[in-house]
PDB file of N, CA and C in Angstrom:
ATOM      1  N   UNK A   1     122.334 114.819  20.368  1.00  0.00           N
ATOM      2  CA  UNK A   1     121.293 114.473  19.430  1.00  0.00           C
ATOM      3  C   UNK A   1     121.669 113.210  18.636  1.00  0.00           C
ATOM      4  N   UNK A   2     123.122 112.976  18.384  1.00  0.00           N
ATOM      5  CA  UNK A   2     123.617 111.669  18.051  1.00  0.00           C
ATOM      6  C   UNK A   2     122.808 110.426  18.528  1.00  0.00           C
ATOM      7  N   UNK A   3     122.816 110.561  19.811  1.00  0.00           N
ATOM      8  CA  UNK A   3     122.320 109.114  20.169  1.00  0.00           C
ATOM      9  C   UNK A   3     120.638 109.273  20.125  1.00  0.00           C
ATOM     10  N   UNK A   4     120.319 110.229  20.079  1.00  0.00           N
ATOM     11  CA  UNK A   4     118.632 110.229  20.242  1.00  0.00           C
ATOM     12  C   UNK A   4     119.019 109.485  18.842  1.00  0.00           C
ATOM     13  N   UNK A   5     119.014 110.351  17.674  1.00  0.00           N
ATOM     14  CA  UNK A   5     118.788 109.654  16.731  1.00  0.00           C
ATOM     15  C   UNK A   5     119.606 108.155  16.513  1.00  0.00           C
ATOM     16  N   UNK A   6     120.341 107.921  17.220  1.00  0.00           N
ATOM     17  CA  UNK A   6     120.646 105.701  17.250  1.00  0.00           C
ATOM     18  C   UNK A   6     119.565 105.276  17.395  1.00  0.00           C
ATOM     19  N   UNK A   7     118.944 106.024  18.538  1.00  0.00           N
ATOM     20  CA  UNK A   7     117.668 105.668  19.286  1.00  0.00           C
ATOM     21  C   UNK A   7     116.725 105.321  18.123  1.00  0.00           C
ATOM     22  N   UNK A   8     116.517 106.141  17.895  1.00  0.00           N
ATOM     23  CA  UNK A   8     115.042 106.156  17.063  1.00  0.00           C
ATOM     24  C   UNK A   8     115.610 105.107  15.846  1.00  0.00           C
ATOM     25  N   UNK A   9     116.693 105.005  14.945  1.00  0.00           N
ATOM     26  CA  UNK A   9     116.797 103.756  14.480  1.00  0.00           C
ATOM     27  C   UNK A   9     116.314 102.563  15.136  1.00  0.00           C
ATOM     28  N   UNK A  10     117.069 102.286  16.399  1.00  0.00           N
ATOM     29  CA  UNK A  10     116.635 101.362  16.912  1.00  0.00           C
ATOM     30  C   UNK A  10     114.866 100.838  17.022  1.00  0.00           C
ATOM     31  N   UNK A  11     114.280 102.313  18.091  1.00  0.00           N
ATOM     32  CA  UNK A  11     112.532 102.148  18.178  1.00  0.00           C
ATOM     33  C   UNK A  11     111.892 102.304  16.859  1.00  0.00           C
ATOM     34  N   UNK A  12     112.316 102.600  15.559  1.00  0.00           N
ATOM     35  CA  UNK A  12     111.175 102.713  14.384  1.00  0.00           C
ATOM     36  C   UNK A  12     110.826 104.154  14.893  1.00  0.00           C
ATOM     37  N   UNK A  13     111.449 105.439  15.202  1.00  0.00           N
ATOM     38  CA  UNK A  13     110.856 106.785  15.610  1.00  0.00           C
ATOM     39  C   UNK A  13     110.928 106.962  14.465  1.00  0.00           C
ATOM     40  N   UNK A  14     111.418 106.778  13.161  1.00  0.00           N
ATOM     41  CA  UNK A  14     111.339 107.961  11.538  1.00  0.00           C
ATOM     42  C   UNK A  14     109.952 107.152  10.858  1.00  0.00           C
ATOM     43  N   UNK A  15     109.595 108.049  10.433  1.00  0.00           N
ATOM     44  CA  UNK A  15     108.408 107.306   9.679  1.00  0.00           C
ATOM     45  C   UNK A  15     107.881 108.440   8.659  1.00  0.00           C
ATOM     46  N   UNK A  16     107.481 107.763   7.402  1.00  0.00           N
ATOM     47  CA  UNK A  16     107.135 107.997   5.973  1.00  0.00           C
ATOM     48  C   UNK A  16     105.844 108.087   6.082  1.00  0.00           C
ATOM     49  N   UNK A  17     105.879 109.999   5.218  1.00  0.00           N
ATOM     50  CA  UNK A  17     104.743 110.533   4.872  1.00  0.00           C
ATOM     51  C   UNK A  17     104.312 110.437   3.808  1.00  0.00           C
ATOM     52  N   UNK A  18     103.620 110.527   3.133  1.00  0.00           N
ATOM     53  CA  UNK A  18     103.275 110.524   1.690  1.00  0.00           C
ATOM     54  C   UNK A  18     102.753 112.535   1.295  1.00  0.00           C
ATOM     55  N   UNK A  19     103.441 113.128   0.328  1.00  0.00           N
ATOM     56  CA  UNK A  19     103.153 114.311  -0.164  1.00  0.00           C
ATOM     57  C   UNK A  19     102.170 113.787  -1.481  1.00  0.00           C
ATOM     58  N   UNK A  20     101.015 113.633  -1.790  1.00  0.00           N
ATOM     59  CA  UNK A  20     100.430 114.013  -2.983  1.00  0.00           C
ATOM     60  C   UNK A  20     100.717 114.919  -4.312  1.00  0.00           C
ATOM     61  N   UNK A  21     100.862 114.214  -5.286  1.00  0.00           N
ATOM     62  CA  UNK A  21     101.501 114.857  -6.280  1.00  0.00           C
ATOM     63  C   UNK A  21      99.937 115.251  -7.337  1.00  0.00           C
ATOM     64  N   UNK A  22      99.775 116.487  -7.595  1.00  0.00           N
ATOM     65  CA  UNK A  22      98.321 116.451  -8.360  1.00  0.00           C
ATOM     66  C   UNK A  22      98.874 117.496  -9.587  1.00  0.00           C
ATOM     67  N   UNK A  23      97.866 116.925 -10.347  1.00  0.00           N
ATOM     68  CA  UNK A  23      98.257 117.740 -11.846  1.00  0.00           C
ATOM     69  C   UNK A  23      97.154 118.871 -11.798  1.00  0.00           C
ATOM     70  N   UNK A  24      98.238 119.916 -12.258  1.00  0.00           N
ATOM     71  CA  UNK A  24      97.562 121.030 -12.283  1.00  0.00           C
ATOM     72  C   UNK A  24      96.487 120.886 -13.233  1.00  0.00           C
ATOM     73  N   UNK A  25      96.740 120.538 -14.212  1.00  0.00           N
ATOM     74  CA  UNK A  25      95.695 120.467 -15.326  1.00  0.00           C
ATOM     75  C   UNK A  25      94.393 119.959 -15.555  1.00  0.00           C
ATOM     76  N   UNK A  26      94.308 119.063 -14.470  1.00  0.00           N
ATOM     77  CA  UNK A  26      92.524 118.072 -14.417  1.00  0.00           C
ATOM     78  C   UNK A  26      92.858 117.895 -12.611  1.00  0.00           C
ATOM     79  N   UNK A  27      93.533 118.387 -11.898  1.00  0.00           N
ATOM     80  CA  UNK A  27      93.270 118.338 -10.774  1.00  0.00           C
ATOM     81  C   UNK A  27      93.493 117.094  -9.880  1.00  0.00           C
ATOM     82  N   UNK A  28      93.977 115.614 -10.803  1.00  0.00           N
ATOM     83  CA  UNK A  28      94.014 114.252 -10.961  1.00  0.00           C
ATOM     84  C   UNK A  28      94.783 114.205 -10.132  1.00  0.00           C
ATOM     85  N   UNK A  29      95.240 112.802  -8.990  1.00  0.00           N
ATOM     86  CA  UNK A  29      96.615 112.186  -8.162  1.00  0.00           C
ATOM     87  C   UNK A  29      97.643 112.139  -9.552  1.00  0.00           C
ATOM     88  N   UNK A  30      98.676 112.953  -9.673  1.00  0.00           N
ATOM     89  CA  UNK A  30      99.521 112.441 -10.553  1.00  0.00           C
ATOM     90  C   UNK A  30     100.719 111.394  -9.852  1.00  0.00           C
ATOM     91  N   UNK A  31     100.624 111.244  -8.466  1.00  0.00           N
ATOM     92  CA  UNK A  31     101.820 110.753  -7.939  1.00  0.00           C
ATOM     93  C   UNK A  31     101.861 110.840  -6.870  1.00  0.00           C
ATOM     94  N   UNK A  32     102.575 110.751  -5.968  1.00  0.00           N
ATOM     95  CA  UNK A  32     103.168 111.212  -4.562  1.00  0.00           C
ATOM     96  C   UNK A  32     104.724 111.233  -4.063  1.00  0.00           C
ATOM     97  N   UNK A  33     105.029 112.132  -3.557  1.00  0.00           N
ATOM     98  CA  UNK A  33     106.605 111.537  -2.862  1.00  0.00           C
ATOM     99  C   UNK A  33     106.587 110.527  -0.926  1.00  0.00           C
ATOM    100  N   UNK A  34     107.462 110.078  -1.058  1.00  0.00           N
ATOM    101  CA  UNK A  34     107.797 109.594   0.000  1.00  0.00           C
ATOM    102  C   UNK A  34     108.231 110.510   1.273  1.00  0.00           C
ATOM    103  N   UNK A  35     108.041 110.804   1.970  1.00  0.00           N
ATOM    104  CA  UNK A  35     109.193 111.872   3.393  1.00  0.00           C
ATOM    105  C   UNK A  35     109.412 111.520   4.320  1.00  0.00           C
ATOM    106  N   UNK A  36     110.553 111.446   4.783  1.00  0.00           N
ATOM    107  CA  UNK A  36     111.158 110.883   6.109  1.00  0.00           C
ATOM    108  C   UNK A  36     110.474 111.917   7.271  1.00  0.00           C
ATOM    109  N   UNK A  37     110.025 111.579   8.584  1.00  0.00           N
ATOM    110  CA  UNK A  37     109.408 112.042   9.293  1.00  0.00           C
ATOM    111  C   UNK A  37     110.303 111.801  11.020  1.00  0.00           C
ATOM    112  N   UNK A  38     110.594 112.569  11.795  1.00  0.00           N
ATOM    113  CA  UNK A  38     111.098 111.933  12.632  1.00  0.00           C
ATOM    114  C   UNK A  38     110.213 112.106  13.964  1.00  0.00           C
ATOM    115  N   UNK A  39     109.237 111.472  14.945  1.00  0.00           N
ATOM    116  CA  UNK A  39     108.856 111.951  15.952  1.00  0.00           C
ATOM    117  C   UNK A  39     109.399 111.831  17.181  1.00  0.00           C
ATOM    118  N   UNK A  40     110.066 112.507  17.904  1.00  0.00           N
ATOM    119  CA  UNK A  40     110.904 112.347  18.897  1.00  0.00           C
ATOM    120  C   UNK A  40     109.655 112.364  20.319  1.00  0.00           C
ATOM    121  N   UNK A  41     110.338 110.990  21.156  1.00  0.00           N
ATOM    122  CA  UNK A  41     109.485 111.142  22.227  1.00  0.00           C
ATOM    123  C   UNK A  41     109.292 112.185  22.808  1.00  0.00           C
ATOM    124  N   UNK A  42     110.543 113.041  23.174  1.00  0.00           N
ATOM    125  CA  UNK A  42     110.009 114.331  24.029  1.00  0.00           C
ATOM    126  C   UNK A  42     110.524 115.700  23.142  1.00  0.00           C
ATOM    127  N   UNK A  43     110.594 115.608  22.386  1.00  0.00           N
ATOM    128  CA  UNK A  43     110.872 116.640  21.336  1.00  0.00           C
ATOM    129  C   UNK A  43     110.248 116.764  20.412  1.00  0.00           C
ATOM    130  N   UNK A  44     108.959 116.184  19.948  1.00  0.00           N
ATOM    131  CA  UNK A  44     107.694 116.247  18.880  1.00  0.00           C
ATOM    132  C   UNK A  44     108.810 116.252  17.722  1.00  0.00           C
ATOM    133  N   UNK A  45     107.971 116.443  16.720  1.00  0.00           N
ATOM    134  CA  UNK A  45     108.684 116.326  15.529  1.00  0.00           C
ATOM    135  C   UNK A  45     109.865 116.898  15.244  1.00  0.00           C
ATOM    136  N   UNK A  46     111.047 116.167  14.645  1.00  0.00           N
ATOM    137  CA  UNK A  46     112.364 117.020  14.217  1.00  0.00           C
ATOM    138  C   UNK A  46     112.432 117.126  12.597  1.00  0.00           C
ATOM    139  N   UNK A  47     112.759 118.213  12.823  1.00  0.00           N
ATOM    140  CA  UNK A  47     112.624 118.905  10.942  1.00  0.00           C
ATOM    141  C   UNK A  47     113.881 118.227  10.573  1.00  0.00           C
ATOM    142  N   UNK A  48     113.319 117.299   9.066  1.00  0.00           N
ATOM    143  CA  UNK A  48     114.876 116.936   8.502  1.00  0.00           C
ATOM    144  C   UNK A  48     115.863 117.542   8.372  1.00  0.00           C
ATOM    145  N   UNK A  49     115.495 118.933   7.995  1.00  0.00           N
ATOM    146  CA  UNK A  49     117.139 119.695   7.930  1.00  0.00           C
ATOM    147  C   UNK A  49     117.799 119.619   9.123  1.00  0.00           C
ATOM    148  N   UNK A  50     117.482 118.889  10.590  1.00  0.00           N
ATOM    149  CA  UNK A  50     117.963 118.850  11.749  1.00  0.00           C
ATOM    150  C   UNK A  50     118.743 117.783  11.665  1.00  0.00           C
ATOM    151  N   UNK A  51     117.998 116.587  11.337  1.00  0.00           N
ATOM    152  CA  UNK A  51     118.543 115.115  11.324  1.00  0.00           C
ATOM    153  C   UNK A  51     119.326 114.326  10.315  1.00  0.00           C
ATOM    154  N   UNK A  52     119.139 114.681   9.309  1.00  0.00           N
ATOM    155  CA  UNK A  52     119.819 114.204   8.032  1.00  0.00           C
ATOM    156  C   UNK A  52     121.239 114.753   7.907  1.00  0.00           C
ATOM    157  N   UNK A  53     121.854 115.807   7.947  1.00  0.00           N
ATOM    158  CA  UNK A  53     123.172 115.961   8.616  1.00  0.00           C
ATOM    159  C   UNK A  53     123.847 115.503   9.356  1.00  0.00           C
ATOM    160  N   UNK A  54     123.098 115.131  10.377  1.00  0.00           N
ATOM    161  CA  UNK A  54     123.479 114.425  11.219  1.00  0.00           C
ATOM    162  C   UNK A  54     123.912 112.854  11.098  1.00  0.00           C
ATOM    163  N   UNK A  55     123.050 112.588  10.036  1.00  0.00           N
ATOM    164  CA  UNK A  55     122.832 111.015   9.961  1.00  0.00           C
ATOM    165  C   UNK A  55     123.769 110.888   8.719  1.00  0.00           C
ATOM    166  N   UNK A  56     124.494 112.474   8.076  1.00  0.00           N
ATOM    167  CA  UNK A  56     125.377 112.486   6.966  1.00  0.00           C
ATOM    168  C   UNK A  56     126.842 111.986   7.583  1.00  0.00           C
ATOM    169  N   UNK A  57     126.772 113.178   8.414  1.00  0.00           N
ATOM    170  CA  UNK A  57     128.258 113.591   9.458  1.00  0.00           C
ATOM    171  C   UNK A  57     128.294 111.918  10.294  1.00  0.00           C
ATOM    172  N   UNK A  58     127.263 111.243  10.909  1.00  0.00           N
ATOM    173  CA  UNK A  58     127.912 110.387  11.825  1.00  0.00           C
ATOM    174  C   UNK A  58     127.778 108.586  11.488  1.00  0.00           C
ATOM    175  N   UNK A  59     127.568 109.282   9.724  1.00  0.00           N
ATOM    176  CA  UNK A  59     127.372 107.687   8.921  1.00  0.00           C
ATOM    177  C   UNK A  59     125.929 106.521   9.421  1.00  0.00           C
ATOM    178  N   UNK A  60     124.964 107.517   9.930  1.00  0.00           N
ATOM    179  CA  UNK A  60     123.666 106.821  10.175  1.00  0.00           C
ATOM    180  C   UNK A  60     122.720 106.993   8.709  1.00  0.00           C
ATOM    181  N   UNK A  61     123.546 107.730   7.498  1.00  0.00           N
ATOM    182  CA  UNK A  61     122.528 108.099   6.305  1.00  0.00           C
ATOM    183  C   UNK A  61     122.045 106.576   6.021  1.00  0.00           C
ATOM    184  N   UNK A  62     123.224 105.750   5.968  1.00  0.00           N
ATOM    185  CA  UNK A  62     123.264 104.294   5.174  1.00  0.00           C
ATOM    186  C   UNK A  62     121.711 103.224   6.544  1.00  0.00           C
ATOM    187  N   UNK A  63     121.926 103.489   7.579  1.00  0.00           N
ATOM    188  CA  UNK A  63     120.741 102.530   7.963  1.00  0.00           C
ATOM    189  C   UNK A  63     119.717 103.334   7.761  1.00  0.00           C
ATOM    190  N   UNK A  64     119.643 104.663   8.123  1.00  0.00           N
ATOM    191  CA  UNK A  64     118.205 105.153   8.404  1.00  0.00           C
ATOM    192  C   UNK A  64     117.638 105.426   6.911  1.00  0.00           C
ATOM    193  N   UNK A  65     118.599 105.405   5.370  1.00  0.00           N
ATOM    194  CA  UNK A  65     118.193 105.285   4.417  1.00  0.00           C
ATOM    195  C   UNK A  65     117.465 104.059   4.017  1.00  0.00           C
ATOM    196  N   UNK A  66     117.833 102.710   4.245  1.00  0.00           N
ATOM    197  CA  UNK A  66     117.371 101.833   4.038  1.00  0.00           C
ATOM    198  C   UNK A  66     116.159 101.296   4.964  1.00  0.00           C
ATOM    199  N   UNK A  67     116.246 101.708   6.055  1.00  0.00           N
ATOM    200  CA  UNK A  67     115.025 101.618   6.604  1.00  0.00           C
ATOM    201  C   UNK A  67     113.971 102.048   6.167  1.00  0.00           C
ATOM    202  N   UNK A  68     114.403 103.664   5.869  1.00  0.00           N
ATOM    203  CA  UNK A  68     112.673 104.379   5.007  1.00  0.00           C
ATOM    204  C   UNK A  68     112.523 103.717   3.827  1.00  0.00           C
ATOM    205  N   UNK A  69     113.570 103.201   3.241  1.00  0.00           N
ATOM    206  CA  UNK A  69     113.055 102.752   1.809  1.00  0.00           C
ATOM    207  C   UNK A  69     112.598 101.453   2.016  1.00  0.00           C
ATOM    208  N   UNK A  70     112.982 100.704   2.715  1.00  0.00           N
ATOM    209  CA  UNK A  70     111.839  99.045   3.561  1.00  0.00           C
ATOM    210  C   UNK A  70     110.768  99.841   3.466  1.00  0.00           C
ATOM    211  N   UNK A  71     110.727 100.341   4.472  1.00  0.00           N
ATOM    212  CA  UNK A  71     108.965 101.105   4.965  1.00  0.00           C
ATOM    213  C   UNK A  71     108.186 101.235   3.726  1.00  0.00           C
ATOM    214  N   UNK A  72     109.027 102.308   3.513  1.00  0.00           N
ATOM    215  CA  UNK A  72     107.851 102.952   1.739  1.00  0.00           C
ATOM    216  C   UNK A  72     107.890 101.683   0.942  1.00  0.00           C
ATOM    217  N   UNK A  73     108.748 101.371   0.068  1.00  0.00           N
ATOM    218  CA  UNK A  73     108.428  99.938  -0.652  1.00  0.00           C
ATOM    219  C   UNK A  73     107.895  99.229  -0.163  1.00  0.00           C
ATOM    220  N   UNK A  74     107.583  98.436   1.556  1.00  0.00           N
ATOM    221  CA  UNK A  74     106.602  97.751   2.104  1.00  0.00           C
ATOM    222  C   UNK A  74     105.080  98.388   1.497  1.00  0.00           C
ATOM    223  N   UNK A  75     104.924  99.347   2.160  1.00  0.00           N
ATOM    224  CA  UNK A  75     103.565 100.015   2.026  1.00  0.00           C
ATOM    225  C   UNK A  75     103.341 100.115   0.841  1.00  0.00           C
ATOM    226  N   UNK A  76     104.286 100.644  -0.100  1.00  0.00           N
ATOM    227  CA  UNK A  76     103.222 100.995  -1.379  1.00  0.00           C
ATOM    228  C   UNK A  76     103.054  99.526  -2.171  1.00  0.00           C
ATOM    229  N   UNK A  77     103.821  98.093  -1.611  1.00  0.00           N
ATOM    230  CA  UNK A  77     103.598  97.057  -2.393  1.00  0.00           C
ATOM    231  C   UNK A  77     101.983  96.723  -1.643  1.00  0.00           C
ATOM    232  N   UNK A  78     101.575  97.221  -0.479  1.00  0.00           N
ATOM    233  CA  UNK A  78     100.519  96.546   0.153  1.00  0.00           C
ATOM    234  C   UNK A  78      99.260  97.724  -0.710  1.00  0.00           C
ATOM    235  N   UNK A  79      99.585  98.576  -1.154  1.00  0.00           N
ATOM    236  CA  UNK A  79      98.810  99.692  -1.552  1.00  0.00           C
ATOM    237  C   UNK A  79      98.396  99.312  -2.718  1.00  0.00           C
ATOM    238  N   UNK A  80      99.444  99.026  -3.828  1.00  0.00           N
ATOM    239  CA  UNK A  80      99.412  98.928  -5.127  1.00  0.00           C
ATOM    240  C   UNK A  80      98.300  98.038  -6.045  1.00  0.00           C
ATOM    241  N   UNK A  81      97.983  97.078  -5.324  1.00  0.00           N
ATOM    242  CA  UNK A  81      96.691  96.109  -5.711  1.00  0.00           C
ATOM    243  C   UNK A  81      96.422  96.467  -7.200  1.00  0.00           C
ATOM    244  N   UNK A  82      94.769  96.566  -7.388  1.00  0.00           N
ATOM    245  CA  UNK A  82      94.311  96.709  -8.975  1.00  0.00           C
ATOM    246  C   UNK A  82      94.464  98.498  -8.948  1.00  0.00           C
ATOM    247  N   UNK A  83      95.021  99.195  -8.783  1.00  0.00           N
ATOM    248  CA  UNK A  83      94.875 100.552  -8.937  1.00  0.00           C
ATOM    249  C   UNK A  83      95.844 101.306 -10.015  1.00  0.00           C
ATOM    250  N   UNK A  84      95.289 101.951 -10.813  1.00  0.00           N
ATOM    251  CA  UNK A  84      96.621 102.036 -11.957  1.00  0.00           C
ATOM    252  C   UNK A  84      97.821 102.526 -11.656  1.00  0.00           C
ATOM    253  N   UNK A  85      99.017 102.836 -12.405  1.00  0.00           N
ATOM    254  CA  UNK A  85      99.720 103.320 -11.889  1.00  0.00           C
ATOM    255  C   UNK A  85     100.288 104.611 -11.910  1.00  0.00           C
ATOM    256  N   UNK A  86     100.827 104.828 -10.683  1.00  0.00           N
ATOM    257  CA  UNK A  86     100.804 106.544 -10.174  1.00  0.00           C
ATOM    258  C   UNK A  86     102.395 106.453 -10.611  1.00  0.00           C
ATOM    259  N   UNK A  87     102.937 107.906 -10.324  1.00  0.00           N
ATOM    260  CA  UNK A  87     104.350 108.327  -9.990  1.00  0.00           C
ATOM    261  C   UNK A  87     104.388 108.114  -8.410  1.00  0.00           C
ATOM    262  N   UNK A  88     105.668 107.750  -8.931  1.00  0.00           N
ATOM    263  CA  UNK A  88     106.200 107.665  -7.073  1.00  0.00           C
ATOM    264  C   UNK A  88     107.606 108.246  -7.011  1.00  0.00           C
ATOM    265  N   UNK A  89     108.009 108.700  -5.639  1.00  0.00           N
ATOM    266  CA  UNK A  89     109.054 109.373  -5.462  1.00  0.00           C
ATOM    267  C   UNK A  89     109.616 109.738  -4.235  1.00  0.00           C
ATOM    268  N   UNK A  90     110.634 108.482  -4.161  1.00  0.00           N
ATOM    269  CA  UNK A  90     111.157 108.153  -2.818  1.00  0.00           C
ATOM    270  C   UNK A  90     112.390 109.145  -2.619  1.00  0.00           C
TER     271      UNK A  90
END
């Protein structure tokens, strides 16, 4: 599973979900978090508790961390326009 996951560094396979953060109280977007997502070509999705150990134990935390955080900071700078501002939580 080591190298699948090199792999998917390499192809862009992890990719960032957005969880909606809503206030209980008026029902409002209070926010969202960020989530690492992994889709494996022939293995459909791998649950982080699978991969992130992995990427602890074989020192892939440091690229595949900075990659999701490119991604998400890309996107939410293309998102952010005139819209007020939310919580975020990478």
């Amino acid at each position: 599973m080591e190298n699948d996951l090199r792999r998917a560094l390499d192809r862009e396979e992890l990719r960032v979900y957005y969880q909606p953060i809503v206030s209980l109280d008026n029902g409002q977007l209070a926010g969202f978090e960020a989530l690492i997502r992994w889709q494996h070509p022939e293995r459909g999705f791998i649950n982080p508790s699978d991969f992130i150990p992995l990427a602890e134990d074989t020192g892939l935390i440091v690229p595949l961390a900075c990659g999701f955080l490119k991604k998400a900071c890309q996107q939410l700078s293309r998102c952010s326009g005139n819209h007020r501002p939310i919580a975020r939580s990478l």
